[in-house]
Protein backbone atom coordinates (compact mmCIF):
# COMPACT_ATOMS: atom_id res chain seq x y z
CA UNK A 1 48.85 130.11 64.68
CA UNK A 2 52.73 129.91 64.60
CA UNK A 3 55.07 131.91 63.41
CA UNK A 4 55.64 129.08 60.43
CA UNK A 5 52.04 129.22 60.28
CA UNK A 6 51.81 132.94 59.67
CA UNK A 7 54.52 132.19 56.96
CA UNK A 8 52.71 129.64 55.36
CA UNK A 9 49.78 131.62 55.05
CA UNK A 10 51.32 134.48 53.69
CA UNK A 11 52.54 132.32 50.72
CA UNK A 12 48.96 131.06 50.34
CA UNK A 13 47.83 134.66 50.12
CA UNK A 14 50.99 134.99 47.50
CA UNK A 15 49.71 132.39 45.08
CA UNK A 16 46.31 133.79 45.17
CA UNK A 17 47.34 136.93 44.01
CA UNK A 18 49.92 136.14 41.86
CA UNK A 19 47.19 134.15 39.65
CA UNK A 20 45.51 137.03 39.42
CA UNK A 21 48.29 139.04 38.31
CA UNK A 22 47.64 139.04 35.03
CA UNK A 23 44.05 140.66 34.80
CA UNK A 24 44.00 142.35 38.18
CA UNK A 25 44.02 145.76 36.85
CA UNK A 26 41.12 144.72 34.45
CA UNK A 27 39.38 143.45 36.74
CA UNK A 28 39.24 146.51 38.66
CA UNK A 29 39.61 149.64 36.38
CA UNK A 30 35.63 149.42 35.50
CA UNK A 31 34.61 149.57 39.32
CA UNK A 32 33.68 153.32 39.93
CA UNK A 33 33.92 152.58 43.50
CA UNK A 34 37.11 151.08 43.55
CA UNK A 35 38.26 154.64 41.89
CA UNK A 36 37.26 156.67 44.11
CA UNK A 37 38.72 154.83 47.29
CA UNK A 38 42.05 155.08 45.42
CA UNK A 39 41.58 158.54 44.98
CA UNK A 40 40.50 159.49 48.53
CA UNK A 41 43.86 157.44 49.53
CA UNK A 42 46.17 159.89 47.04
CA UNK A 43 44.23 162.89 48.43
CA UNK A 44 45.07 161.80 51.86
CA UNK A 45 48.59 161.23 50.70
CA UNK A 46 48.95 164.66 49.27
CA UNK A 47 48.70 166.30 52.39
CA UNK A 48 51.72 164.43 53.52
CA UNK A 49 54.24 163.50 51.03
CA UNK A 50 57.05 166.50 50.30
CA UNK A 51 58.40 166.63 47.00
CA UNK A 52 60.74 164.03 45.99
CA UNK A 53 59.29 162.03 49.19
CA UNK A 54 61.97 158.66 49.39
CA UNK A 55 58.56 155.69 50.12
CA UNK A 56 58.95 152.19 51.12
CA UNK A 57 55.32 150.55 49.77
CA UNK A 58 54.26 147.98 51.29
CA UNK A 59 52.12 144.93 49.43
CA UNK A 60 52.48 147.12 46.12
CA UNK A 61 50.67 144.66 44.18
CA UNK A 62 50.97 145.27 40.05
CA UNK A 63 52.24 148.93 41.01
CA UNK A 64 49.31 151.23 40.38
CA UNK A 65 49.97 153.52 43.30
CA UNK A 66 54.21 153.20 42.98
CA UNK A 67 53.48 154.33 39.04
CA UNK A 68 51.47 157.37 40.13
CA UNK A 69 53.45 158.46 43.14
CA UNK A 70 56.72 158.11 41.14
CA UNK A 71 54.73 160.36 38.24
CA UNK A 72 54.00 162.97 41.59
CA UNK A 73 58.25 163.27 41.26
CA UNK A 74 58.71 160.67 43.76
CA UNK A 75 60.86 157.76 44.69
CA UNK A 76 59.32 154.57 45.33
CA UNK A 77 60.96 151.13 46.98
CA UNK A 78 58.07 148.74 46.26
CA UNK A 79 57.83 145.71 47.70
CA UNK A 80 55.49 142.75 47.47
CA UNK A 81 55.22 138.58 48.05
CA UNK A 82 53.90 137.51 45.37
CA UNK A 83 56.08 137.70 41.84
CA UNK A 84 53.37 137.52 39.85
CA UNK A 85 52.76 140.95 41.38
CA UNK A 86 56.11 142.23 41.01
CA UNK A 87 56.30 140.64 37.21
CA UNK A 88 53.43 143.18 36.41
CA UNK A 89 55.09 146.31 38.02
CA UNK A 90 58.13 145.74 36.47
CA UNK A 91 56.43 145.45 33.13
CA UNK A 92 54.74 148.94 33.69
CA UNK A 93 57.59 150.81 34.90
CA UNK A 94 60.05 149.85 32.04
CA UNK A 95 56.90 150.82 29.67
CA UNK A 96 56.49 154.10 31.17
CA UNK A 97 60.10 154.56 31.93
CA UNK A 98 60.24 155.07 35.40
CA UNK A 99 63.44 152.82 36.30
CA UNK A 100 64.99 156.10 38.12
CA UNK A 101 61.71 156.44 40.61
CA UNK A 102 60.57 153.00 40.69
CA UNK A 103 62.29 150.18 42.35
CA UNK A 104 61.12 146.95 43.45
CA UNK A 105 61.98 143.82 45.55
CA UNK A 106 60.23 140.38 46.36
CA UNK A 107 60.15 140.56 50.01
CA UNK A 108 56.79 140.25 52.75
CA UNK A 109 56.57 142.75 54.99
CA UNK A 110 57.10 140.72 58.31
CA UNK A 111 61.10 140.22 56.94
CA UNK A 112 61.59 144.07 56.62
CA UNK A 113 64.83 143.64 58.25
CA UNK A 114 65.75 141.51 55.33
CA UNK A 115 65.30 144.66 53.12
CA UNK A 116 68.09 145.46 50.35
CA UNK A 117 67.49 148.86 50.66
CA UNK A 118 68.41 149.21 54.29
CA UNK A 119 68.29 153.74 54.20
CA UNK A 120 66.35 156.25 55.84
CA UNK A 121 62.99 156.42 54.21
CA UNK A 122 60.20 159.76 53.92
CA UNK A 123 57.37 157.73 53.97
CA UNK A 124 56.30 153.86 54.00
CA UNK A 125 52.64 153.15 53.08
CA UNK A 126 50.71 150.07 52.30
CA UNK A 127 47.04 150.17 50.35
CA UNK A 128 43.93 148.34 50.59
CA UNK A 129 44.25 146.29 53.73
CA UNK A 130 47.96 144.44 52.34
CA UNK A 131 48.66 144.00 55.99
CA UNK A 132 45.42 142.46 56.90
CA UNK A 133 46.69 139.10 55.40
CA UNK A 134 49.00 138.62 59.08
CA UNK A 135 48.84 137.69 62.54
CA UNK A 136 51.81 139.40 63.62
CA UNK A 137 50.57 143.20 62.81
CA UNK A 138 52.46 144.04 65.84
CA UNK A 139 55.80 142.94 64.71
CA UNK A 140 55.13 144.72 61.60
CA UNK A 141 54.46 147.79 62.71
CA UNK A 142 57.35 147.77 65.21
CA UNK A 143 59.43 147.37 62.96
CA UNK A 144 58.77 150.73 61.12
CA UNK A 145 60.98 153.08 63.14
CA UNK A 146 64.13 151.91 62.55
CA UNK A 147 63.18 152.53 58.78
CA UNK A 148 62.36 155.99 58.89
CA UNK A 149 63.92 159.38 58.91
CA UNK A 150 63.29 161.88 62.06
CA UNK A 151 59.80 163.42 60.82
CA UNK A 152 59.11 160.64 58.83
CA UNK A 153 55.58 159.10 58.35
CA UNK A 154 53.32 156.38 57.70
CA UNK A 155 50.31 155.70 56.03
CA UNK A 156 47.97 152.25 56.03
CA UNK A 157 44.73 151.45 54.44
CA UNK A 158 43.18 148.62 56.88
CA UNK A 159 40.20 146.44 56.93
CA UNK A 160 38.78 147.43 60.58
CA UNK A 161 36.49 144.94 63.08
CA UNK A 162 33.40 146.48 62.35
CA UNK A 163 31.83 147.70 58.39
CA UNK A 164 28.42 149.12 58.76
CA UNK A 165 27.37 147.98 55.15
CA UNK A 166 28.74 144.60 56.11
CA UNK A 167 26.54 144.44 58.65
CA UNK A 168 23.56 145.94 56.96
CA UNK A 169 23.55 142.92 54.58
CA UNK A 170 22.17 141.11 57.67
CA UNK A 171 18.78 142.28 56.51
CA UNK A 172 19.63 140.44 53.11
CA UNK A 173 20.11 137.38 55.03
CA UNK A 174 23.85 137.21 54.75
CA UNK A 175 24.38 135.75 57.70
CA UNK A 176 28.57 134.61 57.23
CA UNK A 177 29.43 137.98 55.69
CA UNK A 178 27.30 140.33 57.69
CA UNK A 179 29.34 138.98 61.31
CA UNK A 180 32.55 137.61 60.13
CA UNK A 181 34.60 140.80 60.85
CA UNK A 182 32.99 140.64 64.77
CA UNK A 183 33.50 137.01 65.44
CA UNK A 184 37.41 137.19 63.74
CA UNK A 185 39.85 137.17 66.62
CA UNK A 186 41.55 134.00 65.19
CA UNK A 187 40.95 135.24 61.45
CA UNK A 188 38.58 134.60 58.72
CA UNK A 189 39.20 132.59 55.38
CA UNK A 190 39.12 133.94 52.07
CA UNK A 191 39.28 132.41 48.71
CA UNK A 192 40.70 133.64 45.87
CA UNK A 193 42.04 131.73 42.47
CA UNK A 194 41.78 128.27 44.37
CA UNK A 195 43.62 129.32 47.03
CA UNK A 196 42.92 129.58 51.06
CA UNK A 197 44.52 131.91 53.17
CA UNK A 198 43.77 134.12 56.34
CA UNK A 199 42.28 137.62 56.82
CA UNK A 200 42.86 139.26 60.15
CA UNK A 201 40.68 142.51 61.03
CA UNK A 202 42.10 145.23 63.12
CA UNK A 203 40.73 148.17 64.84
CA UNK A 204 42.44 152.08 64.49
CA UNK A 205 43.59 151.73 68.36
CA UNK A 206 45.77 147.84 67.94
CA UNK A 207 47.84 150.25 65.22
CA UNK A 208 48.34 153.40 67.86
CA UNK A 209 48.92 151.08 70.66
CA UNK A 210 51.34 149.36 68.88
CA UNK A 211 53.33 152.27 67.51
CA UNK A 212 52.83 154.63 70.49
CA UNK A 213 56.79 153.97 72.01
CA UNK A 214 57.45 155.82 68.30
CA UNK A 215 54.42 157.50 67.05
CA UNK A 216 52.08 160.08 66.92
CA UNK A 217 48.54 159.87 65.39
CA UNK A 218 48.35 162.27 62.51
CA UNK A 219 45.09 161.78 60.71
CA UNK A 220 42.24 158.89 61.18
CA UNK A 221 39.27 159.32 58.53
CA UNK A 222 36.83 156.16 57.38
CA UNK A 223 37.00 155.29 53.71
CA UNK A 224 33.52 153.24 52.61
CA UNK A 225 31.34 154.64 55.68
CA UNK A 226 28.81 155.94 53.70
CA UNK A 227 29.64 155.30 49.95
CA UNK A 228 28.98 151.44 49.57
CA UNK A 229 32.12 149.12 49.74
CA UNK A 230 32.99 148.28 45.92
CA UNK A 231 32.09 145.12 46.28
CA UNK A 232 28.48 146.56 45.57
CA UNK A 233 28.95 145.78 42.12
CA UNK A 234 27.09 148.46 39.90
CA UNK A 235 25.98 150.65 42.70
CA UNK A 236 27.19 153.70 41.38
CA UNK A 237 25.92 153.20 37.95
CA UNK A 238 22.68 152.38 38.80
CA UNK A 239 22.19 155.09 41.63
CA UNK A 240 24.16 157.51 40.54
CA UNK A 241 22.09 160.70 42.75
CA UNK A 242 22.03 158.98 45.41
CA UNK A 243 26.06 157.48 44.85
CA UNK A 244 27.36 161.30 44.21
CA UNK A 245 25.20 162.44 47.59
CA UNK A 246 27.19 159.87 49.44
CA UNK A 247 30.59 160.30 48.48
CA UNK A 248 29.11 164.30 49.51
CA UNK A 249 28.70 163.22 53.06
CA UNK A 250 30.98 160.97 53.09
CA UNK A 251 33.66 163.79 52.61
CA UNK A 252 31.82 165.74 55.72
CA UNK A 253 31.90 162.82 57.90
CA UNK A 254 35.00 160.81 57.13
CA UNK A 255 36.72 162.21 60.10
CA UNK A 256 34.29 162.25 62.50
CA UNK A 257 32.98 159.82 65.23
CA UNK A 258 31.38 157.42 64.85
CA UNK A 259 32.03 157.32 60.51
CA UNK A 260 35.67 156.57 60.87
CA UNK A 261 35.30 153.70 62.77
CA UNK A 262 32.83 151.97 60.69
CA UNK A 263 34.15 151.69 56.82
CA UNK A 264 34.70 149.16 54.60
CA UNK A 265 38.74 150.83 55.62
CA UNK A 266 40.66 153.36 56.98
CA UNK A 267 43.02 155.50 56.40
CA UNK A 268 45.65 155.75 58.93
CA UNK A 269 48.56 158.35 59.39
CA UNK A 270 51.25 158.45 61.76
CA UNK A 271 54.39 160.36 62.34
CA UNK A 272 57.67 159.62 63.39
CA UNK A 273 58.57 161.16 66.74
């Protein structure tokens, strides 16, 4: 795939989501699951983030994380591809009045040199497996230096090559979805709102290779190891025991070999030499 390729199919993955806009936060505020990987991400970025942390986000989508981190006392530069994305943050921040911590621009992340807001930032983090929709991961992440203060870091949720409950749903018969992430070296197709685009898996070590020159590993832990991915619809609910003693050992074993390899995500945390 091209670099006008890679282009194009960022756009697709634009249109999908910007369909979506709309009734994206509905469509996810029920899912118990979905909850408590965006909480496990916020814990993570507690340990990190000093007050009055200056972030560049990364795919912010309709501004769910920018709100709450800007609530934390911080400043937020989020930026995303698709404006039906960007409509719906916008709509929330002038709601909740954040205009002085929130700010926002329409821009992908493989054009970061395009940004407006050319400063020094804290911290630039990107949720839920944003950057999973290029080819050109590399480029992105070398491109992250120049953007950030001595000391500063970075945190990415990513969609790794392997997903244990992925491939337990072998045993369902699931043939497609229980291999696509090991057979995906040229991508996999997704399909959302009528629209195609491309999904690229990448393991912990492509980010630290990449970033090495600049970076230092800070923190690695597996998010959806244990606890079923939230596409699981209802798990919680209807196993609730057994879904509270997983998120348990989930939190014992998040950091540890081989259960942060093997998630649905990971969490990822680097720091700026």
């Amino acid at each position: 795939m091209n670099i006008s390729s890679h282009h194009i199919n960022e756009q697709n993955a634009a249109a999908a989501f910007s369909k979506q806009a709309v009734i994206f936060d509905e469509l996810y505020a029920g899912n118990t699951i979905v909850q408590y990987k965006r909480q496990r991400v916020r814990d993570h970025l507690l340990k990190l983030l000093q007050p009055e942390s200056h972030i560049l986000e990364l795919n912010s989508g309709t501004g769910e994380d920018a709100i709450w981190l800007a609530q934390q006392g911080h400043f937020v530069h989020a930026t995303d591809i698709a404006r039906g994305m960007q409509e719906q943050l916008q709509q929330k921040v002038k709601l909740l009045h954040l205009q002085q911590n929130v700010t926002n621009e329409l821009l992908s992340f493989t054009q970061l040199e395009q940004l407006q807001q050319q400063k020094k930032y804290d911290h630039i983090f990107s949720n839920f497996a944003g950057l999973n929709c290029t080819g050109e991961l590399n480029k992105v992440l070398q491109s992250f230096a120049p953007l950030l203060k001595p000391g500063g870091t970075v945190t990415l949720v990513v969609l790794p090559k392997f997903c244990l409950w992925e491939f337990l749903l072998l045993f369902k018969g699931k043939f497609k979805t229980a291999f696509r992430r090991l057979f995906s070296s040229r991508g996999v197709t997704a399909h959302v709102e009528g629209e195609y685009f491309t999904c690229w898996y990448y393991a912990p070590s492509y980010i630290i290779k990449n970033m090495r020159k600049d970076f230092k590993l800070l923190a690695l832990e597996g998010l959806c190891t244990v606890v079923p991915p939230s596409y699981i619809e209802g798990f919680a609910e209807k196993h609730s025991k057994l879904y509270n003693s997983l998120k348990i050992k989930e939190g014992k074993w998040k950091t540890k070999w081989p259960w942060k390899y093997i998630g649905d995500y990971y969490i990822i945390s680097l720091q700026k030499k």
